[in-house]
Protein backbone atom coordinates (compact mmCIF):
# COMPACT_ATOMS: atom_id res chain seq x y z
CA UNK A 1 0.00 0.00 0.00
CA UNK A 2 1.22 3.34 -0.57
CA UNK A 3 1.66 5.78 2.08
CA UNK A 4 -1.01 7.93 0.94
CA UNK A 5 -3.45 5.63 0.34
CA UNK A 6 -2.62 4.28 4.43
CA UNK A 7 -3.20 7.53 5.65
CA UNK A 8 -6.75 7.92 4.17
CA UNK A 9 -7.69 4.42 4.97
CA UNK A 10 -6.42 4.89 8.66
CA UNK A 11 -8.28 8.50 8.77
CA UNK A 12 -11.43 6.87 7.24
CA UNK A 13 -11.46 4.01 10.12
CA UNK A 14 -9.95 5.70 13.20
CA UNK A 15 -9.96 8.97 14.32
CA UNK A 16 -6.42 10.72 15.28
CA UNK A 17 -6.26 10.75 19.12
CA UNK A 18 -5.35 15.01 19.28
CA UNK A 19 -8.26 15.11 16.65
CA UNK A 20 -10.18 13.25 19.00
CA UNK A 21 -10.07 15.27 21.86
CA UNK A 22 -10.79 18.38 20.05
CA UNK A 23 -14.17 16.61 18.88
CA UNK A 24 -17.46 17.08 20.28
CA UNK A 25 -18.02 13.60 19.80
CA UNK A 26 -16.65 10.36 18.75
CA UNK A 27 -16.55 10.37 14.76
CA UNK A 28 -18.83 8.18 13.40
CA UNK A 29 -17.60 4.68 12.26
CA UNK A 30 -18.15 3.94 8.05
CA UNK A 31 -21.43 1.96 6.93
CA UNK A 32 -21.80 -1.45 5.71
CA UNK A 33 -23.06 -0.78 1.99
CA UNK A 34 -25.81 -3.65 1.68
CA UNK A 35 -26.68 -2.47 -1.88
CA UNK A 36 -22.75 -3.88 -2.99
CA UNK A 37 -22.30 -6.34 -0.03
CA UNK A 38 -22.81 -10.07 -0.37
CA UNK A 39 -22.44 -13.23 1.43
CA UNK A 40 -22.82 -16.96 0.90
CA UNK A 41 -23.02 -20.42 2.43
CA UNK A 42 -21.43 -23.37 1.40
CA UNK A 43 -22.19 -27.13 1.90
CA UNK A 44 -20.60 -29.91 0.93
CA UNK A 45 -22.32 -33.59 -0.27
CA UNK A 46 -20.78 -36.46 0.89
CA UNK A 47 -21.00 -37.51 -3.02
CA UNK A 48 -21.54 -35.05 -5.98
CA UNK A 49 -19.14 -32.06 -4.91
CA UNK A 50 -20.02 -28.59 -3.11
CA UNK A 51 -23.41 -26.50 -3.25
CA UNK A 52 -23.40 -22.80 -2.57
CA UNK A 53 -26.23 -20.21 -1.61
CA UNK A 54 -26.41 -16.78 -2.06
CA UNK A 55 -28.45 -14.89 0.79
CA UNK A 56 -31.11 -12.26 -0.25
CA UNK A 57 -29.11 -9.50 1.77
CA UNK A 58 -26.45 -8.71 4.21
CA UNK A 59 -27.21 -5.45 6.18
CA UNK A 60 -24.52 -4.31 9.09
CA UNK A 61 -23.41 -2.06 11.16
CA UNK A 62 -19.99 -0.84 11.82
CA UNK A 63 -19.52 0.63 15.39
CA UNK A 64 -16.25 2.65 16.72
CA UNK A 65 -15.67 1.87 20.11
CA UNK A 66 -14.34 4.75 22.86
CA UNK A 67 -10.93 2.94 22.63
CA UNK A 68 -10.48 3.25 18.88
CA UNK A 69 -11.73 -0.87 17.99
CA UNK A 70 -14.06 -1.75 15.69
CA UNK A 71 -17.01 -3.68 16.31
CA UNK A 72 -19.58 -5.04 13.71
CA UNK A 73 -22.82 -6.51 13.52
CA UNK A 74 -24.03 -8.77 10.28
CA UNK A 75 -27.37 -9.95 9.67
CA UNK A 76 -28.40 -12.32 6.47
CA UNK A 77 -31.61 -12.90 5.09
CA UNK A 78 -31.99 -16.31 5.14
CA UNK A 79 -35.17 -16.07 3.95
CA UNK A 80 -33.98 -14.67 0.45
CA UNK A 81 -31.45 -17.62 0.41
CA UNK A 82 -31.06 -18.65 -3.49
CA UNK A 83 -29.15 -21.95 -3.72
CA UNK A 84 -27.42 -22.93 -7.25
CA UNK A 85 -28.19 -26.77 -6.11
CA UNK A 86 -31.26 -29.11 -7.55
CA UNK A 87 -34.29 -27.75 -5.98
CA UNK A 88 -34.71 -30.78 -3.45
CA UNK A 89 -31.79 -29.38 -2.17
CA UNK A 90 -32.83 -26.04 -1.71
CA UNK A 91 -35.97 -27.45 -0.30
CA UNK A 92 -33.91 -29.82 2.15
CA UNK A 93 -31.67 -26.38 3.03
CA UNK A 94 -34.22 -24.44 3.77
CA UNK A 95 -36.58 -27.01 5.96
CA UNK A 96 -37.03 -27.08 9.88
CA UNK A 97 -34.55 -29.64 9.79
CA UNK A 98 -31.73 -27.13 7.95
CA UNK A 99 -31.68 -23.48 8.23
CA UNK A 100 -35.57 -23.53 9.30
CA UNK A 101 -36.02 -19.77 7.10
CA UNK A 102 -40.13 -19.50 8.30
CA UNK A 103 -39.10 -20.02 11.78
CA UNK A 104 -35.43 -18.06 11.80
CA UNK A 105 -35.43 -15.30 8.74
CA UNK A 106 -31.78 -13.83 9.62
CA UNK A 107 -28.72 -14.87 11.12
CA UNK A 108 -26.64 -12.80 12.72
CA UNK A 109 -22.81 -12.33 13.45
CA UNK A 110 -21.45 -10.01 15.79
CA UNK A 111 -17.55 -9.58 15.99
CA UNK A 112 -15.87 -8.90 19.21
CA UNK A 113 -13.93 -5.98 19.06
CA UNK A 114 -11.21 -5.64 17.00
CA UNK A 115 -8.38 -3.25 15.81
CA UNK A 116 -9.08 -1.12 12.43
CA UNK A 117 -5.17 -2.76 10.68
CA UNK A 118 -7.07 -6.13 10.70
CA UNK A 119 -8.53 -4.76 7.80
CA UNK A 120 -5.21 -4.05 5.96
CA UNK A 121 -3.19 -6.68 7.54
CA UNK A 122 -5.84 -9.78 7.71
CA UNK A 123 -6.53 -12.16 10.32
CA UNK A 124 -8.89 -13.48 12.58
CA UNK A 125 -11.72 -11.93 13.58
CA UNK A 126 -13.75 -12.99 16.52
CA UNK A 127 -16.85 -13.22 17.44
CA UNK A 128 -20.57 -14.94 18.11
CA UNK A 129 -23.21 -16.98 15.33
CA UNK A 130 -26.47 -16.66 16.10
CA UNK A 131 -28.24 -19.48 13.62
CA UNK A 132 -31.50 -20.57 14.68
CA UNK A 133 -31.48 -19.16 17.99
CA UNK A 134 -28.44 -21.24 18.91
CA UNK A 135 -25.19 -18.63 19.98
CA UNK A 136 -21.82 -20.05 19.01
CA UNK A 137 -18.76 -18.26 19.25
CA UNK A 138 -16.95 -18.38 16.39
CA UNK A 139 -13.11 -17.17 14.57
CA UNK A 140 -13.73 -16.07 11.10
CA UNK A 141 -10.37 -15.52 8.52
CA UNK A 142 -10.19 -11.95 7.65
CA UNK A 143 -7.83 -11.86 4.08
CA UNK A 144 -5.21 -9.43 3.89
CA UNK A 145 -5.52 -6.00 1.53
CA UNK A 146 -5.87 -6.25 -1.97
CA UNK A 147 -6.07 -2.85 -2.75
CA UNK A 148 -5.05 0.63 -1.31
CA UNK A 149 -8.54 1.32 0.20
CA UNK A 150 -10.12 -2.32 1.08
CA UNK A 151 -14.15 -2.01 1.79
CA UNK A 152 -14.02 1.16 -0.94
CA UNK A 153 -11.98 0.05 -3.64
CA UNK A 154 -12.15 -3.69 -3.23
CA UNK A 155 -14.28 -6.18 -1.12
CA UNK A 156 -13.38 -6.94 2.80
CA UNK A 157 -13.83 -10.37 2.13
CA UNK A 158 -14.06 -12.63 5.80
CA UNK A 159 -14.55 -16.45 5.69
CA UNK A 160 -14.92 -19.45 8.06
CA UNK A 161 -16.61 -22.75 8.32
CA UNK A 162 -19.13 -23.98 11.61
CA UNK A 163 -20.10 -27.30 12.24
CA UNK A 164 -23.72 -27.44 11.57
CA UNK A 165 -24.23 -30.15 14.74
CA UNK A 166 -23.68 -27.34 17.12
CA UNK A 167 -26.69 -25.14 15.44
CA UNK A 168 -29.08 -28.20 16.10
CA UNK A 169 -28.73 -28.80 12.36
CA UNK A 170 -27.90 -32.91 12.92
CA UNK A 171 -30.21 -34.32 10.01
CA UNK A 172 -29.10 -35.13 6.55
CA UNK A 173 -25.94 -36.84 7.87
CA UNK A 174 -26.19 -39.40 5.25
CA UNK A 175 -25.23 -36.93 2.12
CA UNK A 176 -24.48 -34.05 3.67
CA UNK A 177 -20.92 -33.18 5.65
CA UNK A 178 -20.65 -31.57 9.13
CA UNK A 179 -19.01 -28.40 7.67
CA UNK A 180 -20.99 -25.19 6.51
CA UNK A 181 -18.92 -22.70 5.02
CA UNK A 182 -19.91 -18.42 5.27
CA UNK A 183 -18.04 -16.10 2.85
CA UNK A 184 -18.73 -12.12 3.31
CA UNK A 185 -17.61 -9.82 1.06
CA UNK A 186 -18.47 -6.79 2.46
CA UNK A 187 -18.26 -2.81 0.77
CA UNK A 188 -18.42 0.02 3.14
CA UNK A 189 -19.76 3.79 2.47
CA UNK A 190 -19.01 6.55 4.09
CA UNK A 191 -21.84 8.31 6.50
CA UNK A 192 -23.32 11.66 5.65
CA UNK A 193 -21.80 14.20 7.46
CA UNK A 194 -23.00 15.16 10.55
């Protein structure tokens, strides 16, 4: 990354501390853009390969904490789940005994907090899975940069795989594997200004 670019990501995530104390208040943290944001879920069959599903939306929040962290908050509309399997699987995904999407419409992820170069630098990021009511914490991969301003020029993009067993998810153990994989590739806006 050039230095440039660094300093207007690092202004654009966390506020200078002498700015800081010359603020009224704290300056408020970037948005999740859930118009350009998108996430998936992946399953594997025990025979026949891989099947993934796009959900119908991924709306967030992005909150700066007094400390200078990050913190963020996903939700995913399982109800809008498209899957690019045969349609008994989509049917089987989407039952009582999967994902249950009449009962549970969203799932949501919420990071613990975390510093603002995980962004740049990658890593793991924290946090707790809420899938059909069941809490799980969880350690997702965040990639490293791929461009000079990631979440405005390029995708954040965050992955990790749960075991479906601990979201009460136990049927379909015949064809289907343990594993469920979530991909986010998440765009960020600025707010308007205040």
């Amino acid at each position: 990354m050039n230095p440039r670019a660094g300093l207007a990501l690092a202004a654009s995530l966390l506020l200078p501390a002498a700015a800081a104390a010359q603020a009224p208040g704290p300056e408020p943290a970037p948005l999740l853009d859930s118009q350009q944001s998108r996430a998936t879920i992946e399953v594997d069959l025990r025979v026949g390969g891989r099947v993934e599903g796009v959900f119908g939306r991924l709306e967030g929040e992005l909150e700066r904490l007094p400390g200078g962290q990050l913190k963020v908050s996903v939700r995913l509309d399982a109800q809008g789940l498209v899957l690019d399997g045969p349609e008994w699987m989509a049917r089987s995904m989407r039952s009582p005994k999967f994902l249950d999407v009449q009962a549970h419409p969203w799932i949501h992820f919420r990071s613990a907090p975390f510093e603002p170069a995980l962004v740049e630098a990658g890593g793991v990021m924290a946090g707790e899975l809420e899938l059909r009511e069941v809490r799980r914490p969880v350690r997702f991969e965040v990639d490293p940069e791929s461009c000079d301003a990631p979440g405005y020029d390029c995708d954040i993009h965050v992955s990790g795989v749960v075991s479906r067993r601990e979201f009460g998810m136990d049927a379909y153990r015949v064809w289907l594997k343990d594993e469920v994989g979530f991909d986010f590739r998440v765009r960020l806006r600025q707010p308007e200004p205040r």
